[in-house]
Protein backbone atom coordinates (compact mmCIF):
# COMPACT_ATOMS: atom_id res chain seq x y z
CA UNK A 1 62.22 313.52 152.35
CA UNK A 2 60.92 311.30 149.50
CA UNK A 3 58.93 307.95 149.09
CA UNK A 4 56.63 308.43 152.15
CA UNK A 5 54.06 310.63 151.98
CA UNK A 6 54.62 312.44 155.60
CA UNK A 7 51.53 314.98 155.05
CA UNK A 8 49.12 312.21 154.79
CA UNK A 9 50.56 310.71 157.68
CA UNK A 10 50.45 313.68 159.59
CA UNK A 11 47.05 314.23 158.63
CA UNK A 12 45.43 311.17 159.69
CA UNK A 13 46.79 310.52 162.99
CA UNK A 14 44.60 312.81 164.61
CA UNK A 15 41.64 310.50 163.41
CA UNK A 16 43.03 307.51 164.46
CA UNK A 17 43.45 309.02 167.78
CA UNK A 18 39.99 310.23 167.84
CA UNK A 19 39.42 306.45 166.84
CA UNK A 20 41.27 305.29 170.16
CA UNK A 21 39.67 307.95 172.29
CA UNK A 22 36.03 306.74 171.09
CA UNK A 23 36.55 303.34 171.98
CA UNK A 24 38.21 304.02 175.80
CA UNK A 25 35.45 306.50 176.76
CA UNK A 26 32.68 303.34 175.25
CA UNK A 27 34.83 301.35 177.54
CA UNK A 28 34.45 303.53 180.70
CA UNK A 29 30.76 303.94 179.89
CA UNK A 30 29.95 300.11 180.18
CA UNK A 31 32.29 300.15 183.45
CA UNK A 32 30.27 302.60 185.01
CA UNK A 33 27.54 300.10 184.09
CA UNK A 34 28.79 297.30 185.26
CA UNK A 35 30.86 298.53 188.40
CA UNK A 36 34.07 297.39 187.33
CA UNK A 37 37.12 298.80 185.94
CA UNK A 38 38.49 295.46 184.62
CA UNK A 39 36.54 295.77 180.86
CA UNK A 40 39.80 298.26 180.14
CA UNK A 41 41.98 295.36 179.26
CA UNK A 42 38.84 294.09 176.36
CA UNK A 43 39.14 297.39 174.90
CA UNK A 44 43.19 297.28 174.52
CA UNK A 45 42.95 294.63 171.70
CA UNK A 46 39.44 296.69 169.99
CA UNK A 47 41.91 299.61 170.31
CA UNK A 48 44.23 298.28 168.05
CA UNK A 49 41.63 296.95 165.45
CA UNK A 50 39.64 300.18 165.93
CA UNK A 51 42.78 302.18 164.96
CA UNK A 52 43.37 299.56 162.21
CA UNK A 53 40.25 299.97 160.03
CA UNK A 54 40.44 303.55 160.20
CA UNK A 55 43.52 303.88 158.72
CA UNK A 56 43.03 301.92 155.49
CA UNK A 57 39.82 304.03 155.53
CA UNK A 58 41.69 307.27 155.73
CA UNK A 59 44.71 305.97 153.51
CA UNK A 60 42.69 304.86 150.38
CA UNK A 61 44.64 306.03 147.51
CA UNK A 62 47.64 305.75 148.93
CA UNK A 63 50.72 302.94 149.95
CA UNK A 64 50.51 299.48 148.58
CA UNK A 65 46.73 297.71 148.41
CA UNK A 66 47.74 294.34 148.96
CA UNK A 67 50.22 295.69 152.10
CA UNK A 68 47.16 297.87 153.59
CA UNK A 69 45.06 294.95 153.51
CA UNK A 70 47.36 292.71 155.17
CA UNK A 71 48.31 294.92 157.75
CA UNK A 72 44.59 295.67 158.98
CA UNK A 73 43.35 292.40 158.87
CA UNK A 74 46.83 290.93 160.95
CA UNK A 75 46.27 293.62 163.29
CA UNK A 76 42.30 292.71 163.53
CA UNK A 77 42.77 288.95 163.81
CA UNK A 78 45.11 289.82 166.95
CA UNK A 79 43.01 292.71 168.42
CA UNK A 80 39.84 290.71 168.45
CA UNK A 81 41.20 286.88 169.09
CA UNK A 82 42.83 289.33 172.79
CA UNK A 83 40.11 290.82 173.59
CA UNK A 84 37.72 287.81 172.75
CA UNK A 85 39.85 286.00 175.06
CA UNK A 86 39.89 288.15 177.89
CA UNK A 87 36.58 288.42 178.06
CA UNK A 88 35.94 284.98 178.02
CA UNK A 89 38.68 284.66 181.01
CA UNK A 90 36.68 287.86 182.60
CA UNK A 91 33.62 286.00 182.73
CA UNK A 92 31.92 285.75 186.75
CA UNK A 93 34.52 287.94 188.27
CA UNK A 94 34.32 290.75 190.29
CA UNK A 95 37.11 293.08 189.79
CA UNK A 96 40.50 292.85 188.67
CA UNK A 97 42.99 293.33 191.80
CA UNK A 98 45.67 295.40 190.00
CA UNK A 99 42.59 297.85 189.94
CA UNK A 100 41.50 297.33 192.98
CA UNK A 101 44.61 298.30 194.49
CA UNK A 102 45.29 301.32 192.20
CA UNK A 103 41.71 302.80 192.88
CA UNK A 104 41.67 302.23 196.97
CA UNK A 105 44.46 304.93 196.44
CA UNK A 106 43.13 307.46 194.50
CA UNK A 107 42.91 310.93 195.28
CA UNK A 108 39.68 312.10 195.35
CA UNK A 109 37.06 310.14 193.10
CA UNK A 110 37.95 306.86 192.15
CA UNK A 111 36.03 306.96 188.69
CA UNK A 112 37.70 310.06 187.56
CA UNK A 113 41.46 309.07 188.82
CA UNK A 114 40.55 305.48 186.62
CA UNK A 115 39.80 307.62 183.61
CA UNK A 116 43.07 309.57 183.86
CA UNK A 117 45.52 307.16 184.91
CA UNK A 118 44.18 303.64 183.09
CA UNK A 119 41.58 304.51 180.27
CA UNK A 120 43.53 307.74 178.91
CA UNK A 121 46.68 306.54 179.63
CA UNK A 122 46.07 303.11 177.69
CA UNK A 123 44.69 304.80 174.83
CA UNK A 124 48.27 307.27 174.45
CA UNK A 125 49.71 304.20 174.19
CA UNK A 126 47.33 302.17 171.97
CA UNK A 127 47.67 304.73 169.33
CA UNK A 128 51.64 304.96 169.87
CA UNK A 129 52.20 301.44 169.66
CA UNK A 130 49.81 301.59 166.74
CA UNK A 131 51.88 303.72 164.71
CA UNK A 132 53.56 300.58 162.32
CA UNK A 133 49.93 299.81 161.64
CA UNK A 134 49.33 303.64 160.28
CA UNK A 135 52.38 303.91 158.03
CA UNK A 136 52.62 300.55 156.53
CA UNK A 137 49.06 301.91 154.99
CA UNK A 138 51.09 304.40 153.45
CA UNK A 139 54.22 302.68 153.02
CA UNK A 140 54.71 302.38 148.98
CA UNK A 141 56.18 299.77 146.49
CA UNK A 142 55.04 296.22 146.25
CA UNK A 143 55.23 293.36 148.75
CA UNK A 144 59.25 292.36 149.48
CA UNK A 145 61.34 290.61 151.97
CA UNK A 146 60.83 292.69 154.92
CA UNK A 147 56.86 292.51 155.00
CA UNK A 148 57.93 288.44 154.48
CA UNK A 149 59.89 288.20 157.57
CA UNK A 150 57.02 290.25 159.41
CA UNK A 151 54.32 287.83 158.29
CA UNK A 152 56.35 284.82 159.86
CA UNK A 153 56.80 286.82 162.95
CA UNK A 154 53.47 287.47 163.00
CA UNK A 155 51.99 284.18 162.28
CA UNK A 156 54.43 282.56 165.13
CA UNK A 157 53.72 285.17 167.62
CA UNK A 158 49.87 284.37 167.26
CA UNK A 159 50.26 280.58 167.39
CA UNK A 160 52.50 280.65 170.37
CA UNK A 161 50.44 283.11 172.30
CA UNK A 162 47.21 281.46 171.17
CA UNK A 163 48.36 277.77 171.90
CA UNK A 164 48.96 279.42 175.18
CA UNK A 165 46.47 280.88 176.39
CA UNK A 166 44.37 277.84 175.32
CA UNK A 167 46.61 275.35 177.22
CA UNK A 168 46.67 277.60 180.52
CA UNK A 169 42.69 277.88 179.74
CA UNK A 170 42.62 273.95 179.94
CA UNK A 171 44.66 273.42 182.64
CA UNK A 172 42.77 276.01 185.24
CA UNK A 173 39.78 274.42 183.89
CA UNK A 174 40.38 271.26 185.84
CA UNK A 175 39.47 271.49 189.30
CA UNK A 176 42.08 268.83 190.27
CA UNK A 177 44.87 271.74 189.42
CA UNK A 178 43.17 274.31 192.02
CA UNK A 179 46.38 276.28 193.38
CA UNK A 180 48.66 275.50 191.20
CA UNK A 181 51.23 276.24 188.93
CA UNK A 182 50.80 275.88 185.37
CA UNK A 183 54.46 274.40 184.05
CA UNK A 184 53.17 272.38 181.34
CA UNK A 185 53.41 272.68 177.38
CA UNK A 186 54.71 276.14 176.17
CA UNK A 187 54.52 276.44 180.11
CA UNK A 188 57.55 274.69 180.68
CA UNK A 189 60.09 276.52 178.24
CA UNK A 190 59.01 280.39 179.35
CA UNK A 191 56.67 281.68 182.28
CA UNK A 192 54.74 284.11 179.30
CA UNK A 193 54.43 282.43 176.56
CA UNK A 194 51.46 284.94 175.85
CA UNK A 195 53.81 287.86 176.50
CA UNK A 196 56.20 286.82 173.79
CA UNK A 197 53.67 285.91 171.33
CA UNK A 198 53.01 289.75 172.04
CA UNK A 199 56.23 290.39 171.43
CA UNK A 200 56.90 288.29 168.16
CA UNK A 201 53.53 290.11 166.61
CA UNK A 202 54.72 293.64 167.12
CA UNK A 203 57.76 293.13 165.44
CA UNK A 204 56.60 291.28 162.50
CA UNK A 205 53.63 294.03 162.52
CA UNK A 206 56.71 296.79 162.23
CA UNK A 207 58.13 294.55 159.74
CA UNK A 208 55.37 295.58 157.41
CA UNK A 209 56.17 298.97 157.99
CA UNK A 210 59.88 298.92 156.73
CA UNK A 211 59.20 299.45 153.24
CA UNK A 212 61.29 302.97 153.69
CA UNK A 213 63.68 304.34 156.10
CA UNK A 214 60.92 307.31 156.98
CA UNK A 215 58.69 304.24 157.79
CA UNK A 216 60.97 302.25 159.72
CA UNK A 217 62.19 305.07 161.77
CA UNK A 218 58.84 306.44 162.77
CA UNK A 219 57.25 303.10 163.73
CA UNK A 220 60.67 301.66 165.69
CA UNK A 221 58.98 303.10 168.87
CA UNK A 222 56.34 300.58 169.05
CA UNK A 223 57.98 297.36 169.19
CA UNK A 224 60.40 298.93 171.69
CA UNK A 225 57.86 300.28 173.48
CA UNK A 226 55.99 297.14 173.74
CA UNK A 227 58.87 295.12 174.20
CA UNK A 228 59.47 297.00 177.27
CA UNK A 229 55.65 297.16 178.84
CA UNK A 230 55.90 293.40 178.16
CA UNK A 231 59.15 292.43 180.05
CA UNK A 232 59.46 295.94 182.14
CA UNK A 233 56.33 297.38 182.40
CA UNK A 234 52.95 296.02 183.22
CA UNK A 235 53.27 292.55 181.77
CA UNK A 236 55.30 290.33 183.21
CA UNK A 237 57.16 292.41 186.29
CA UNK A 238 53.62 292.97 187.93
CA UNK A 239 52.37 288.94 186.49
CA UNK A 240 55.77 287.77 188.78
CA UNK A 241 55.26 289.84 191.80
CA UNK A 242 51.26 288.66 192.15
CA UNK A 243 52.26 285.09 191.69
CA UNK A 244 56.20 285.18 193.53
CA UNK A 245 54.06 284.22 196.97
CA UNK A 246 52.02 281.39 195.19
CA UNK A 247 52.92 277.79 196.66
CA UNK A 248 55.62 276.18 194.16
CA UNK A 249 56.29 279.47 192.01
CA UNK A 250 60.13 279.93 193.50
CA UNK A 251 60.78 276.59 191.63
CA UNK A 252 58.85 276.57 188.40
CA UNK A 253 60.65 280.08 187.52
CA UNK A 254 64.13 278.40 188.84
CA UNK A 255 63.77 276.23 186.27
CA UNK A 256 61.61 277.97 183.38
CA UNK A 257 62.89 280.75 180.96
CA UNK A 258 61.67 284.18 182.27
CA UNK A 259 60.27 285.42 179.12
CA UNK A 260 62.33 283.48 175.94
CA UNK A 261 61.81 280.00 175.16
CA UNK A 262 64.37 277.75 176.25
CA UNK A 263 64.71 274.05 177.15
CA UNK A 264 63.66 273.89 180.73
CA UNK A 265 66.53 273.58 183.28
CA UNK A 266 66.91 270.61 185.30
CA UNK A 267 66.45 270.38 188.81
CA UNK A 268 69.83 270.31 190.58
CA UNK A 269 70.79 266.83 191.32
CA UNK A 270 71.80 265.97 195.03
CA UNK A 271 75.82 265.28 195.63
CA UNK A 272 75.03 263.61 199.06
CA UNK A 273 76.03 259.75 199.56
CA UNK A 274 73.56 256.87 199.25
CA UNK A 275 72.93 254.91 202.26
């Protein structure tokens, strides 16, 4: 195959995984430290950005300049803004009850079953989901339509998953909306608007890396793969089945988009007769 250079490729993905691996086992350090297992989800965004700057380290030389540097800083904006923000959300709380749950159940010691099944596990997929970010460092020929379609995906998947964040940030903030359910703003067209700002960012992220067909086809995994963790997985299945029990919940998702935005639907209208 031609026009991507596959040993280079080859060649740096160990160190990007090394990259990954560095970061997660910082990240169980300071948990032991701390007593809680909840720091993982910081580390998922610093993942990213680790695995980021390593690769235009790594791929000097090689791919487009102006692509490389695009790439990394798009995929450092996101990493850090995520994991900025979910510390800041982390703040004064004990541990998170997904974890809490998971550990009460482990086999044998609960800081070695955490390491296995949330810290290793998350990096294999940080550093799969990762891979449009290694090979659009590599990916050669100047700037074209493709990498201009994944910078507007990008941009509108961080603005809608920013916006938010910050408007579900401002609504708990207000002790007046104790218990209940945000349906306001962004809110009111899809239950995760943070999801698919996820979701708009990984695809404009493999954008970048569609320079060649060798490019596209090895990075397609990621955006399927996180479209998938997002909708399927971890995201929003396990978001809906903590909140399904919440007072008002059955309502706000009969009438809010699951996951695209849409116009919310109206409440149905009663047929009975007016006295």
């Amino acid at each position: 195959m031609t026009g991507f250079p596959w040993h280079t490729f080859a060649t740096n993905l160990p160190l990007t995984a090394l990259a990954v691996l560095a970061v997660l086992l910082v990240t169980f350090a300071i948990a032991l430290a701390v007593g809680m297992h909840r720091v993982v989800d910081i580390a998922w965004g610093i993942g990213f950005t680790a695995v980021a700057v390593v690769a235009y380290t790594v791929s000097a030389g090689h791919g487009d300049e102006t692509r490389r540097l695009l790439v990394t800083l798009m995929t450092s904006i996101w990493g850090l803004r995520l994991a900025a923000h979910i510390a800041w959300c982390g703040r004064g709380h004990g541990e998170d009850p997904r974890y809490e749950r998971m550990l009460n159940k482990a086999p044998g010691s609960r800081n070695t079953y955490a390491l296995r099944m949330v810290y290793l596990l998350q990096g294999g997929l940080i550093w799969l989901i990762s891979l449009p970010v290694q090979a659009a460092q590599l990916t050669p020929g100047p700037l074209g339509v493709a990498d201009v379609i994944g910078g507007v995906l990008w941009a509108a998947g961080l603005l809608f998953e920013s916006m938010g964040d910050f408007q579900l940030a401002r609504f708990k903030a207000d002790p007046a909306h104790h218990g209940r359910i945000m349906d306001r703003g962004l809110w009111a067209w899809t239950r995760h608007p943070n999801y698919f700002g996820d979701f708009l960012v990984w695809w404009g992220l493999f954008a970048l890396a569609c320079g060649t067909w060798q490019s596209a086809v090895v990075s397609l995994v990621s955006p399927l793969l996180m479209s998938f963790l997002l909708t399927r997985g971890s995201g929003k299945r396990l978001l809906e089945q903590h909140m399904k029990d919440r007072p008002g919940y059955t309502a706000y998702a009969a009438r809010t988009s699951g996951f695209l935005p849409l116009p919310p639907r109206r409440r149905p209208t009663s047929t009975a007769a007016r006295p």
